[in-house]
Protein backbone atom coordinates (compact mmCIF):
# COMPACT_ATOMS: atom_id res chain seq x y z
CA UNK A 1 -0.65 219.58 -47.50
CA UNK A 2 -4.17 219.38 -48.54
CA UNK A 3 -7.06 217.03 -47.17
CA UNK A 4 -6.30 214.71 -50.28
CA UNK A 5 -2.16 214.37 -49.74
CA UNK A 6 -2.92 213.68 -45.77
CA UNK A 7 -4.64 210.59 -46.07
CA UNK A 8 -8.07 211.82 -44.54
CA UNK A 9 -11.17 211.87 -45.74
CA UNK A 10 -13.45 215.67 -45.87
CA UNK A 11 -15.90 215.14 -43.50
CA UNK A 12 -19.49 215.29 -45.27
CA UNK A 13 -20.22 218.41 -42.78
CA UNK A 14 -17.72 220.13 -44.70
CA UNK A 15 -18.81 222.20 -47.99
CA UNK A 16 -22.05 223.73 -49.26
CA UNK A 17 -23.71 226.72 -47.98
CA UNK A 18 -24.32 226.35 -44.07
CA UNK A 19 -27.73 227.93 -42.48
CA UNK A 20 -28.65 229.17 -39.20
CA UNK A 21 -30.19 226.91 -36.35
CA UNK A 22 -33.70 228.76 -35.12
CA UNK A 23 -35.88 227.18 -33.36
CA UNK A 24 -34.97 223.66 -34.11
CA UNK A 25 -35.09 224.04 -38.33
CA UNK A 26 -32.09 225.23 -40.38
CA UNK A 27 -32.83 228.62 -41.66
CA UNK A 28 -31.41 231.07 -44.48
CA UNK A 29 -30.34 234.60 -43.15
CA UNK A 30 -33.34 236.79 -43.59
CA UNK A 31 -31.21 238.53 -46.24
CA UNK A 32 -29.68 235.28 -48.15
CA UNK A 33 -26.20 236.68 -47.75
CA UNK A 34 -23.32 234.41 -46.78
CA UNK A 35 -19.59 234.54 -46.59
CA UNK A 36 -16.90 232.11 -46.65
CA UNK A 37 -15.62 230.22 -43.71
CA UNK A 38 -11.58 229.69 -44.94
CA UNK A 39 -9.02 227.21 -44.07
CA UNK A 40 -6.05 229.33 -42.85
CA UNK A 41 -3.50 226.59 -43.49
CA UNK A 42 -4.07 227.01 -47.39
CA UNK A 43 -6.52 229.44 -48.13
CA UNK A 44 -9.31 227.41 -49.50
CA UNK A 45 -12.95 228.27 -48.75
CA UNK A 46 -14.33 224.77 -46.93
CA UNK A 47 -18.17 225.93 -47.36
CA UNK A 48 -20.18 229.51 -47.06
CA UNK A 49 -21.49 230.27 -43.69
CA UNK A 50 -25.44 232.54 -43.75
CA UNK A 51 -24.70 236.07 -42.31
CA UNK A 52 -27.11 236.51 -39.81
CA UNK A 53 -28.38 240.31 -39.02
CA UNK A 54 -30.19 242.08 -36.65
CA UNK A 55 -33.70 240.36 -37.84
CA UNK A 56 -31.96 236.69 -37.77
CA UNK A 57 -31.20 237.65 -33.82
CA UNK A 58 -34.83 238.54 -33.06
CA UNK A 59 -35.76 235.48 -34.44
CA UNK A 60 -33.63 233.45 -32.74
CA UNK A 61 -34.09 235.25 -29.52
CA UNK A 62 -38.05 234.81 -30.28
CA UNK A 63 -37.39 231.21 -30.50
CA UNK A 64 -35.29 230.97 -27.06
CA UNK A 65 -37.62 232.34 -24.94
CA UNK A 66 -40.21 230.28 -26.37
CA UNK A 67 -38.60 227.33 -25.89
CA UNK A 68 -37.89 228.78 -22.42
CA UNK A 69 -40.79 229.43 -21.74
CA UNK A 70 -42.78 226.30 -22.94
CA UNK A 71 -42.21 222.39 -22.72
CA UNK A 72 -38.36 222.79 -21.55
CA UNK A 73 -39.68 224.55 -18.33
CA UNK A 74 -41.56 221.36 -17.54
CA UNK A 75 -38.18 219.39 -18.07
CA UNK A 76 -36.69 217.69 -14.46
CA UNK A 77 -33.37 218.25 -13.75
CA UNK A 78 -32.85 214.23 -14.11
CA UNK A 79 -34.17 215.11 -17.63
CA UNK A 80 -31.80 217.48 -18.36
CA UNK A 81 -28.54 215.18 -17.18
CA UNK A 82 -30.26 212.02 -19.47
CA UNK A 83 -29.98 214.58 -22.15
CA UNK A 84 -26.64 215.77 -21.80
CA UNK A 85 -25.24 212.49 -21.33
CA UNK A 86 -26.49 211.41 -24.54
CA UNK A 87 -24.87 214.61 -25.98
CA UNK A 88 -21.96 212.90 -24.32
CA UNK A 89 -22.08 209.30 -25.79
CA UNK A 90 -22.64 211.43 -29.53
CA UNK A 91 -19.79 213.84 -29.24
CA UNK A 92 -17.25 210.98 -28.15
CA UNK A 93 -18.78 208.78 -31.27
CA UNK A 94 -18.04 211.57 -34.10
CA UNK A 95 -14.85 213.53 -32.00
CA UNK A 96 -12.62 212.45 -34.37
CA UNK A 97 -14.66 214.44 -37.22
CA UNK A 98 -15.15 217.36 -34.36
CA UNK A 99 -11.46 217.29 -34.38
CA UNK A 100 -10.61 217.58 -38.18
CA UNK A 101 -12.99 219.88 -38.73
CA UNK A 102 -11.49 222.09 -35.84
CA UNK A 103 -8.56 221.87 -37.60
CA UNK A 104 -9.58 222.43 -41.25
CA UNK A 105 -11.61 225.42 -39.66
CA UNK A 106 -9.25 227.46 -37.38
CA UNK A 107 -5.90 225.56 -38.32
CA UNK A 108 -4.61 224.12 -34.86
CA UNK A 109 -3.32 221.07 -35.33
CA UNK A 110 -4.73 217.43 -34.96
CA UNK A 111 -2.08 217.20 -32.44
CA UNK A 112 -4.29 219.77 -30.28
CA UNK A 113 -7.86 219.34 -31.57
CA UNK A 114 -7.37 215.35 -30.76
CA UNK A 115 -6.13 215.92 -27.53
CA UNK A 116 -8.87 218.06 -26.30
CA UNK A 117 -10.99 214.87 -26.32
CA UNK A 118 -10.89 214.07 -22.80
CA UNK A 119 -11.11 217.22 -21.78
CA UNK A 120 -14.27 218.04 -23.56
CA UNK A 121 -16.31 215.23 -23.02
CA UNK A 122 -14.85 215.86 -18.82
CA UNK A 123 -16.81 219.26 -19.53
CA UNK A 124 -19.92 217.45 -21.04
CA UNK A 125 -19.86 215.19 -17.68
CA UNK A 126 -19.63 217.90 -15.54
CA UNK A 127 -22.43 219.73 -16.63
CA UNK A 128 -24.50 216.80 -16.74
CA UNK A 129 -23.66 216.66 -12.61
CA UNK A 130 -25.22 220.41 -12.10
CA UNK A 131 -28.10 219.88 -13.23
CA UNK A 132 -30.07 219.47 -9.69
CA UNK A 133 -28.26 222.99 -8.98
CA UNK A 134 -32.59 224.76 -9.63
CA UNK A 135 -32.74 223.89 -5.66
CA UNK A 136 -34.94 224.74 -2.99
CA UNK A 137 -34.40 225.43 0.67
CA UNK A 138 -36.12 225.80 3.02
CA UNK A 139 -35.52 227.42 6.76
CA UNK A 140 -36.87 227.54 10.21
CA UNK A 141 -39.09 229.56 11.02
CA UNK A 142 -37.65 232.93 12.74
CA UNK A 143 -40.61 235.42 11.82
CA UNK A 144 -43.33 236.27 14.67
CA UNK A 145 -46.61 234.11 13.52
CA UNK A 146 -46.80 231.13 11.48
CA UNK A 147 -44.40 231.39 8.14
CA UNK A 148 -42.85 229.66 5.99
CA UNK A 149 -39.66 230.47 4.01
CA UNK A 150 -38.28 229.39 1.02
CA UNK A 151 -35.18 230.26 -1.35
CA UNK A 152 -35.51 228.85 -5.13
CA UNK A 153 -32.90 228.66 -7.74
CA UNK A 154 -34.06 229.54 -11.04
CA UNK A 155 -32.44 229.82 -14.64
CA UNK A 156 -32.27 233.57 -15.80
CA UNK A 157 -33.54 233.01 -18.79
CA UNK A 158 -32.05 233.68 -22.73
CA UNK A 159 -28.51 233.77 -23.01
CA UNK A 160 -26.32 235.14 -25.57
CA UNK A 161 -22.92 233.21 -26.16
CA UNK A 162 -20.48 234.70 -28.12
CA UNK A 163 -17.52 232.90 -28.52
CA UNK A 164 -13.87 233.57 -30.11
CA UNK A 165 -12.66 231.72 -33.06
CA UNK A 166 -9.67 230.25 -31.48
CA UNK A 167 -10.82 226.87 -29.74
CA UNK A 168 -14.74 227.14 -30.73
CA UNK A 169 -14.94 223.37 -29.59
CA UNK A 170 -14.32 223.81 -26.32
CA UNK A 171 -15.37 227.51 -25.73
CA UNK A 172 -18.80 226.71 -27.24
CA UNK A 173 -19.51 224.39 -24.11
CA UNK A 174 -18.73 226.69 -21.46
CA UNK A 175 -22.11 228.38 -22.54
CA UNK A 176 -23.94 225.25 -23.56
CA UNK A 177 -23.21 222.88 -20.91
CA UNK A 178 -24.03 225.47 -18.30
CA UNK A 179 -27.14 226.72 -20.29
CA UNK A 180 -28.48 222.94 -20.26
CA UNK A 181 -27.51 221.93 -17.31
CA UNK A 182 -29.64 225.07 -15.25
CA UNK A 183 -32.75 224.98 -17.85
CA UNK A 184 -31.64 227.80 -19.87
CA UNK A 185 -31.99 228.82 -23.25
CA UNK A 186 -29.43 229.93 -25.76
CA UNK A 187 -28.70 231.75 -28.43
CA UNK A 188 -25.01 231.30 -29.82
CA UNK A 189 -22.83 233.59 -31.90
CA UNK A 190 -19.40 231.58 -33.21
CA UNK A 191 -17.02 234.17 -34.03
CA UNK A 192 -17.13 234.45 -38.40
CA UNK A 193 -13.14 232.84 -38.48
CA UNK A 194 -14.50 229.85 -37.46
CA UNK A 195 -17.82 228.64 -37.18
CA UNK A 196 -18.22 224.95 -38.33
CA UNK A 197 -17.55 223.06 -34.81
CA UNK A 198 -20.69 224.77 -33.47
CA UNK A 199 -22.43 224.07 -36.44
CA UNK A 200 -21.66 220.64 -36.55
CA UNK A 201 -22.44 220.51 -32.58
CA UNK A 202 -25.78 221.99 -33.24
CA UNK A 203 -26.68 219.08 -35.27
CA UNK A 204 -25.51 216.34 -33.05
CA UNK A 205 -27.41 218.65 -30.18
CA UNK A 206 -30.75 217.58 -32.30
CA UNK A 207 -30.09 213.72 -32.94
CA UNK A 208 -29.59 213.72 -29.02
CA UNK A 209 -33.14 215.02 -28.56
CA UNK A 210 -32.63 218.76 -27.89
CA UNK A 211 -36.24 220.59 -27.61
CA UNK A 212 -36.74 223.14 -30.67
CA UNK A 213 -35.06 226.85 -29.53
CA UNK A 214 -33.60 225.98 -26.60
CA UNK A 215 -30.11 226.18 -28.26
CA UNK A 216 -29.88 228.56 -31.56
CA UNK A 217 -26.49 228.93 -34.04
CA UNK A 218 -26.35 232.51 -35.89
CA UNK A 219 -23.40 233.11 -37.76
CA UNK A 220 -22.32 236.27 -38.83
CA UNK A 221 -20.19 239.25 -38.12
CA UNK A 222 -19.48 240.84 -34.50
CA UNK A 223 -20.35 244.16 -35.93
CA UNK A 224 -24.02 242.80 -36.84
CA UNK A 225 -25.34 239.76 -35.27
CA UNK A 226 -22.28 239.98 -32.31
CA UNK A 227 -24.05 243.85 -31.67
CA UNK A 228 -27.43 242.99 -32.11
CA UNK A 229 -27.56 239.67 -29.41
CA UNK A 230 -25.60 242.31 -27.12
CA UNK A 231 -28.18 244.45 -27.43
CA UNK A 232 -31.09 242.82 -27.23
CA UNK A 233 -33.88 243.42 -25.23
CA UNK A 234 -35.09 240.05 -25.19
CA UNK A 235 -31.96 238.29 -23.66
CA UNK A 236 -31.42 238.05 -19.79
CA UNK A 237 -27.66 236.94 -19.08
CA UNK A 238 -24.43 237.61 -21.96
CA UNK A 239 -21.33 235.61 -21.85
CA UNK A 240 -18.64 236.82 -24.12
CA UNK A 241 -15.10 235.89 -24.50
CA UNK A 242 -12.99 238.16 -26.61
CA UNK A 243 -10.91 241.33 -26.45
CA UNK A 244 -11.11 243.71 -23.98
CA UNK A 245 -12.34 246.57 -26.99
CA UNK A 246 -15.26 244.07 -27.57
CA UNK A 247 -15.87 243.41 -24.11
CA UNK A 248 -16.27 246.95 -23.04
CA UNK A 249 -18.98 247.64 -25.91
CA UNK A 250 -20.72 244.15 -24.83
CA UNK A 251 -20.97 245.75 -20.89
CA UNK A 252 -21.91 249.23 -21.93
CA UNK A 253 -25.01 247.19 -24.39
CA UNK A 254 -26.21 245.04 -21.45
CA UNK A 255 -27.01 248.23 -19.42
CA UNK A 256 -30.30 248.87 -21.69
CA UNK A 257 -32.15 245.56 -19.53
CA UNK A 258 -29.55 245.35 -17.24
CA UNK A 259 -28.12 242.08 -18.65
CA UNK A 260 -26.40 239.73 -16.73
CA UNK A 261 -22.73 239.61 -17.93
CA UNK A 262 -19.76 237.41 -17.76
CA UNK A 263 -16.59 238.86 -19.90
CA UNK A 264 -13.30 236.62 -20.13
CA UNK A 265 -11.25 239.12 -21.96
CA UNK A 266 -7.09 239.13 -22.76
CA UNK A 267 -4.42 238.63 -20.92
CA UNK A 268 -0.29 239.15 -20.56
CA UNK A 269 -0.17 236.78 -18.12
CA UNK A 270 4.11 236.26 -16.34
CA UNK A 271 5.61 233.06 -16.68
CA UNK A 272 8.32 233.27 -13.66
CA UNK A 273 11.35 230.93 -13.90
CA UNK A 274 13.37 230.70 -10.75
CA UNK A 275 16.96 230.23 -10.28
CA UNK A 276 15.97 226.86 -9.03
CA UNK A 277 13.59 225.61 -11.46
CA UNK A 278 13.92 221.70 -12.97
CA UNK A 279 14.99 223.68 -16.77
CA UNK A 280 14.56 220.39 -18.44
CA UNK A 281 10.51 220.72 -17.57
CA UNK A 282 10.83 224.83 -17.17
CA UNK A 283 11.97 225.20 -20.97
CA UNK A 284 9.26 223.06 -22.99
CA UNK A 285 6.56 224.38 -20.40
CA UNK A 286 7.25 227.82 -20.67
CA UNK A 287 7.64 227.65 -24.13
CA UNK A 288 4.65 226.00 -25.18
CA UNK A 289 2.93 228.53 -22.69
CA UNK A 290 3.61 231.32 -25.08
CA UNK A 291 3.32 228.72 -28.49
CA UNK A 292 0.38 226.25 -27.98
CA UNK A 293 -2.20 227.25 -30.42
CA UNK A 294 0.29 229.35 -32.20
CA UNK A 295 0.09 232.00 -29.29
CA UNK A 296 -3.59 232.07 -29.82
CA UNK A 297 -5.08 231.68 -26.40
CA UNK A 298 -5.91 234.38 -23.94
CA UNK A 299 -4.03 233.10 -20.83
CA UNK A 300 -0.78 232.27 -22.44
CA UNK A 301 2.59 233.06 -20.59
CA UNK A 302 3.76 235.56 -23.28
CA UNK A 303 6.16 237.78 -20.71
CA UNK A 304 8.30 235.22 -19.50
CA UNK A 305 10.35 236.44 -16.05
CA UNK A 306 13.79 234.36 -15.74
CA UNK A 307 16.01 234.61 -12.36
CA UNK A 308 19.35 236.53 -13.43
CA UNK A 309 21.67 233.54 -12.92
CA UNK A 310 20.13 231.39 -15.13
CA UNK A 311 18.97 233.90 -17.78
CA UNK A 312 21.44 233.20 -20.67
CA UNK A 313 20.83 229.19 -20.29
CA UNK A 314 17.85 229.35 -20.46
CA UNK A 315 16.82 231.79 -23.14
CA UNK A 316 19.83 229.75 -24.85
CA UNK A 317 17.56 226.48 -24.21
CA UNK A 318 14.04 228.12 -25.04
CA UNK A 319 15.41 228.93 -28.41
CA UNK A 320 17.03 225.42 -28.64
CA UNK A 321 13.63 224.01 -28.27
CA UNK A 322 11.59 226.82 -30.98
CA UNK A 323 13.47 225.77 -33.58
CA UNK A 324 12.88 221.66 -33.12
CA UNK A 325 8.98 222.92 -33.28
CA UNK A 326 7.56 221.67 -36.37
CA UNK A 327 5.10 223.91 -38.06
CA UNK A 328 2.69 223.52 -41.21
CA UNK A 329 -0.54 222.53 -41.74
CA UNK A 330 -2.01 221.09 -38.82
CA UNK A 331 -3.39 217.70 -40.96
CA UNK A 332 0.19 216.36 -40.30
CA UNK A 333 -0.18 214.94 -37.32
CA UNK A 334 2.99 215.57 -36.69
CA UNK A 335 2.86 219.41 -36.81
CA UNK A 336 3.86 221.01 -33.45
CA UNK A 337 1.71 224.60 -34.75
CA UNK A 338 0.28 225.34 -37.43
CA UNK A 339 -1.33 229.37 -38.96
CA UNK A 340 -2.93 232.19 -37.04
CA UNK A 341 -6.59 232.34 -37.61
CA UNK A 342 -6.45 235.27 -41.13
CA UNK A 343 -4.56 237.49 -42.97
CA UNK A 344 -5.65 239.85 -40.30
CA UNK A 345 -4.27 238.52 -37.62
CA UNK A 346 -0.93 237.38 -38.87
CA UNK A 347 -0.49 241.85 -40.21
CA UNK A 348 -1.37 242.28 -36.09
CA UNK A 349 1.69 240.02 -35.01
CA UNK A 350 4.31 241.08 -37.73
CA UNK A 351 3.59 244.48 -36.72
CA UNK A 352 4.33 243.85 -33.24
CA UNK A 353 7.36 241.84 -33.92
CA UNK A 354 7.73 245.25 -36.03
CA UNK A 355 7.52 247.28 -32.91
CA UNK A 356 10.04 244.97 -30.93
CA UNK A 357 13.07 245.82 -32.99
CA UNK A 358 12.32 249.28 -33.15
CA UNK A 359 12.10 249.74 -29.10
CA UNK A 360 14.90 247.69 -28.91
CA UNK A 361 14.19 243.99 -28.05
CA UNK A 362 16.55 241.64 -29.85
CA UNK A 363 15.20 238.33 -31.68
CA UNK A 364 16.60 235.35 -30.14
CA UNK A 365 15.05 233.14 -32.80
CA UNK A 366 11.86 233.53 -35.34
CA UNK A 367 10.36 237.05 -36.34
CA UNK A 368 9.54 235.71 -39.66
CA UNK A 369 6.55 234.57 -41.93
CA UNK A 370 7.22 231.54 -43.36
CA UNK A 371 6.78 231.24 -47.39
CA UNK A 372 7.63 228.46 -50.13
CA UNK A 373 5.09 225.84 -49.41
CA UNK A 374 3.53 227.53 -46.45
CA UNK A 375 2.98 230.70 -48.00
CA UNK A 376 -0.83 230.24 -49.25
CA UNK A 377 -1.55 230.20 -45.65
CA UNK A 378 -0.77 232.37 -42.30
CA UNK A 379 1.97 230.92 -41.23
CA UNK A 380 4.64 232.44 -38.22
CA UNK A 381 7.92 231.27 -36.54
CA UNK A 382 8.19 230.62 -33.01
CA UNK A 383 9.36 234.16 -31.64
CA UNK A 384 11.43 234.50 -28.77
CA UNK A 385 12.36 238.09 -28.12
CA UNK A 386 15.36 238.95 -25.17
CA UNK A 387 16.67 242.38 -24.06
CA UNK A 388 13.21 243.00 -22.96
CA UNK A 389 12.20 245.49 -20.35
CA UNK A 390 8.34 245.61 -19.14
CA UNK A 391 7.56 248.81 -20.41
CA UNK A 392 8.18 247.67 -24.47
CA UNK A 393 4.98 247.03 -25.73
CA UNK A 394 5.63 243.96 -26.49
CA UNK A 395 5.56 243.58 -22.93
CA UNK A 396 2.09 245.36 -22.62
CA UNK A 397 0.06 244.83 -24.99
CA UNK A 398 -1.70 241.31 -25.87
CA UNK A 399 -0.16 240.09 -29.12
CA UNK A 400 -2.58 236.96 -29.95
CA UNK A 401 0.28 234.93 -32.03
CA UNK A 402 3.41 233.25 -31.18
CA UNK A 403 5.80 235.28 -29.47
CA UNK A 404 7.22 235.59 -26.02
CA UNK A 405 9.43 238.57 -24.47
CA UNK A 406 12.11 237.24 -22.03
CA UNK A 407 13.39 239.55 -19.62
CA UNK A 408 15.55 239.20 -16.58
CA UNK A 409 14.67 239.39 -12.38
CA UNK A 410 16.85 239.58 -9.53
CA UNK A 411 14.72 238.80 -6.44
CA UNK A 412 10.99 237.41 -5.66
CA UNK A 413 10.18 240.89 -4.88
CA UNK A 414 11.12 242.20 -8.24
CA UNK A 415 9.50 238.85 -9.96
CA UNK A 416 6.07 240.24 -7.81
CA UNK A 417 6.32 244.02 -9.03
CA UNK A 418 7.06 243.18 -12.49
CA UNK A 419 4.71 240.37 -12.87
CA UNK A 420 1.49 242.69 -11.48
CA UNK A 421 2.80 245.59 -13.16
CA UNK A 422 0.55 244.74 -16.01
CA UNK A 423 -3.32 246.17 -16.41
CA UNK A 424 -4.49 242.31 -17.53
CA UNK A 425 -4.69 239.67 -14.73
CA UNK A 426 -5.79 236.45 -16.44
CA UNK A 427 -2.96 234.13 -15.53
CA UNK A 428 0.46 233.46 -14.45
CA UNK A 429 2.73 230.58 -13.91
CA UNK A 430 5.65 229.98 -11.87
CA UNK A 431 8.33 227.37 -12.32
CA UNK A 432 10.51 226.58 -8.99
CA UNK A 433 11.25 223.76 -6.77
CA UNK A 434 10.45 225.86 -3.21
CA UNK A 435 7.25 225.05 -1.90
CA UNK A 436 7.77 228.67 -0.14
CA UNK A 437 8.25 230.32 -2.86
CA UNK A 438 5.64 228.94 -4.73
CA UNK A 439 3.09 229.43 -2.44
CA UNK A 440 4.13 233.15 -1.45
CA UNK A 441 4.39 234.06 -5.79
CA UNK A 442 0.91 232.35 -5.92
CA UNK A 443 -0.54 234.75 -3.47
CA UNK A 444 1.04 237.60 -4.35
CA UNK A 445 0.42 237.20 -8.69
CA UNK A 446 -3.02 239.26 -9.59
CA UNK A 447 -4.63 236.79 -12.07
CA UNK A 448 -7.66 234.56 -11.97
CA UNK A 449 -5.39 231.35 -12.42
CA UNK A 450 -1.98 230.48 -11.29
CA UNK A 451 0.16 227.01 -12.37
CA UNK A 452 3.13 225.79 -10.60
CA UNK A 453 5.51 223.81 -12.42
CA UNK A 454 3.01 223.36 -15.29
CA UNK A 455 0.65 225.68 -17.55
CA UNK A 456 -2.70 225.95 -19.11
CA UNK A 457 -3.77 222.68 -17.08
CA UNK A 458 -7.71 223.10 -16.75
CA UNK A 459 -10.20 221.26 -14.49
CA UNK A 460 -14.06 221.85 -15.70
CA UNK A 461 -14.83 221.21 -11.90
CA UNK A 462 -12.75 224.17 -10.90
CA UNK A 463 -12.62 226.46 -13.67
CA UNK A 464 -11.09 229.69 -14.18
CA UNK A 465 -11.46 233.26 -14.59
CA UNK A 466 -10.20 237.02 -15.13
CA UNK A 467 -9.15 239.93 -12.92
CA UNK A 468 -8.77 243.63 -13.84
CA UNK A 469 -8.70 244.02 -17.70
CA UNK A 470 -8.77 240.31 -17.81
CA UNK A 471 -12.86 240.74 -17.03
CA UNK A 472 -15.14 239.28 -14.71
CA UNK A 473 -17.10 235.88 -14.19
CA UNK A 474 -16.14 231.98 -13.91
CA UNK A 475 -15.73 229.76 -16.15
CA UNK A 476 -16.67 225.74 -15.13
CA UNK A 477 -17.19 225.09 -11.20
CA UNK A 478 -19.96 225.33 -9.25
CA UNK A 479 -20.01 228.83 -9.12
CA UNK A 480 -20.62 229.59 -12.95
CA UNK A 481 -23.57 227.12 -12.78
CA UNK A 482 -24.85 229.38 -9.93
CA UNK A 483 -23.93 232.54 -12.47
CA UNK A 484 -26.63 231.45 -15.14
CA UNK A 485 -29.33 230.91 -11.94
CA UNK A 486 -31.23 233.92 -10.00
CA UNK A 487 -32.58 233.32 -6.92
CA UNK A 488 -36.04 234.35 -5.15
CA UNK A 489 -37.26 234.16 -1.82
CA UNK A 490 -40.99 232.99 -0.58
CA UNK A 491 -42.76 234.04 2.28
CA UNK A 492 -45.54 231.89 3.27
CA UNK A 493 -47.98 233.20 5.55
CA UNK A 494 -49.70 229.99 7.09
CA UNK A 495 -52.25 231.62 9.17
């Protein structure tokens, strides 16, 4: 299906050569190289994206801290929420273009990208709450003499967003909500797969009255603009989300000006089914735990742990419900999933679906790239893979695509071991109708998020967040507001 056989319209945003936002004007890369930013449903290039290098970072982190330091230091906090609410009233007036060109850009489909629309502009709105969060307080005096004492909030400084390429419209404002809300300044990196949701953002950031350089787009490879905003001298607090290979390079960088750092890395997060689970709610959530986004999502429920008496029905019911999953291009509105981001990525899963059969997993349904009509793009079954045990790698190691490994428990004690016996701790999810149990698994599961009787269910006012290889750092809540904020204490000596 192409943009022409759906019945929607390109948006005008789409095609052409795209620049780089610096300091409030749209720039060339320094070097006038670009790339191509590719539609992974069919393999046609939607526009070229500038490839930004190390000089392209220094300018834009010139820019930030000049904004940062300058007129945007003088904005009030009630300044700052005005602004992001008209960010607000803009993104809800053009989501439905946000939304295609999500899709054209990474391939989820409109399915997805549409329904993210309350939960984005919920994220806008809660940023646009935090912005009082520069506070002062003020205590008694306990010190011999006369003094006064005071503890101020204040915004770090330049931050460096880097961002993955698989849900750029809502990972982008985990960085820029929290970067306007505190007074901040930013300088994003999109990841190259997809870029044109933050570029498109960045534009209706300026119609809502955004100061020059407080927020800056580069686009360009991990390996050159990703390395050189890590690096960088001039910025004060990093916030990457990515794989844990990228995410060790990004800590070991910020040691140079001691960098703040937030890291939301992978995850193989357990998906526990108990004997006594509601199967007709268990099935299509666990399922679409491992699937939504075609698998691409750091917290999905890829190792899915099913009580012993209920195994067979309900791997027999999982794979019922994979094969009555539509998937294609994501224009069809229709389409349950739709590619993986690239070529790339699609060799990466096949070679771990590879690596299942030869350890001796057994495919329950899927394991297949899909051709005739689908084959110009990047296109995967549904994988459901039984006969698991948790040492396969399937079982270890993140896959990034669609395809869960089902294995068997006896007790709750054996759900526990096998469900921490992982070196990720992102997320689990447990699926029972004991409030006991579900309150002893959600102690006991080492992950930054747990769901009970649902999965991937977000609140921007409580956020979420990674443990062990998973990373470090919150995402949404008060508490990653407080994360982009230093604080400094005054002495007053009133003689």
């Amino acid at each position: 299906m192409s943009i022409a056989t759906s019945g929607l319209e390109m948006p005008a945003f789409v095609g052409g050569t795209k620049r780089l936002l610096i300091g409030g004007e749209w720039v060339q890369a320094a070097s006038g190289k670009a790339f191509d930013a590719v539609n992974p449903a069919t393999g046609e290039v939607l526009a070229r994206l500038a490839q930004a290098e190390a000089v392209d970072v220094d300018r834009a982190v010139a820019a930030a801290r000049k904004a940062f330091e300058g007129p945007w230091s003088q904005w009030s906090h009630s300044d700052r929420q005005r602004l992001l609410i008209r960010i607000h009233d803009l993104v809800e007036k053009h989501f439905d273009e946000l939304s295609l060109i999500e899709t054209l850009d990474m391939g989820a489909p409109l399915m997805r990208t549409r329904g993210l629309k309350s939960f984005l502009l919920q994220q806008i709105l809660f940023y646009a709450s935090q912005t009082a969060s520069c506070s002062v307080q003020t205590s008694a005096n306990a010190l011999p003499g006369n003094f006064s004492t005071l503890k101020i909030k204040a915004p770090v400084g330049v931050v460096a967003g880097i961002i993955p390429w698989n849900g750029p419209l809502m990972s982008q404002w985990w960085i820029l909500g929290a970067t306007l809300a505190t007074g901040c300044t930013a300088v994003l990196k999109p990841a190259e797969d997809a870029s044109l949701t933050a570029l498109r953002m960045a534009e209706l950031l300026l119609e809502a009255g955004l100061p020059p350089g407080v927020i800056n787009v580069v686009t360009g490879f991990g390996t050159e603009a990703g390395s050189a905003l890590a690096d960088h001298p001039g910025v004060d607090r990093i916030a990457f989300t990515g794989s844990p290979e990228t995410g060790r390079k990004i800590v070991q960088a910020s040691s140079g000006n001691f960098k703040r750092v937030s890291v939301e890395l992978g995850g193989k997060s357990p998906d526990i089914v108990f004997d006594d689970a509601d199967l007709d709610k268990a099935v299509p959530g666990v399922a679409m735990g491992v699937f939504t986004n075609t698998g691409q999502i750091c917290a999905a429920g890829t190792r899915v742990l099913v009580q012993r008496r209920i195994y067979d029905e309900f791997v027999e019911r999982m794979t019922v419900f994979s094969r009555s999953l539509k998937i294609g291009n994501g224009l069809d509105p229709q389409v349950n999933l739709g590619p993986v981001i690239s070529q790339r990525q699609l060799e990466r899963v096949m070679r771990y679906v590879d690596i299942g059969g030869q350890e001796g997993a057994e495919l329950a349904h899927g394991g297949r790239r899909l051709g005739g009509e689908l084959a110009s793009g990047y296109f995967i079954e549904p994988t459901v893979f039984t006969g698991v045990h948790n040492e396969m790698t399937i079982a270890r190691e993140e896959i990034f695509g669609p395809v869960a490994a089902v294995m068997p428990f006896d007790t709750f004690d054996d759900a526990l071991r096998i469900a921490n016996d992982t070196n990720y701790g992102l997320a689990g999810g447990i699926w029972t109708q004991n409030l006991s149990t579900a309150h002893r698994m959600s102690r006991g599961i080492q992950a930054g998020t747990i769901w009970v009787n649902c999965y991937g269910v977000l609140d921007p006012q409580v956020g979420f967040g990674g443990y062990k290889l998973s990373g470090y750092g919150w995402k949404g809540g008060a508490e990653q507001v407080d994360s982009y904020l230093y604080q400094k204490a005054v002495y007053m000596n009133l003689g």
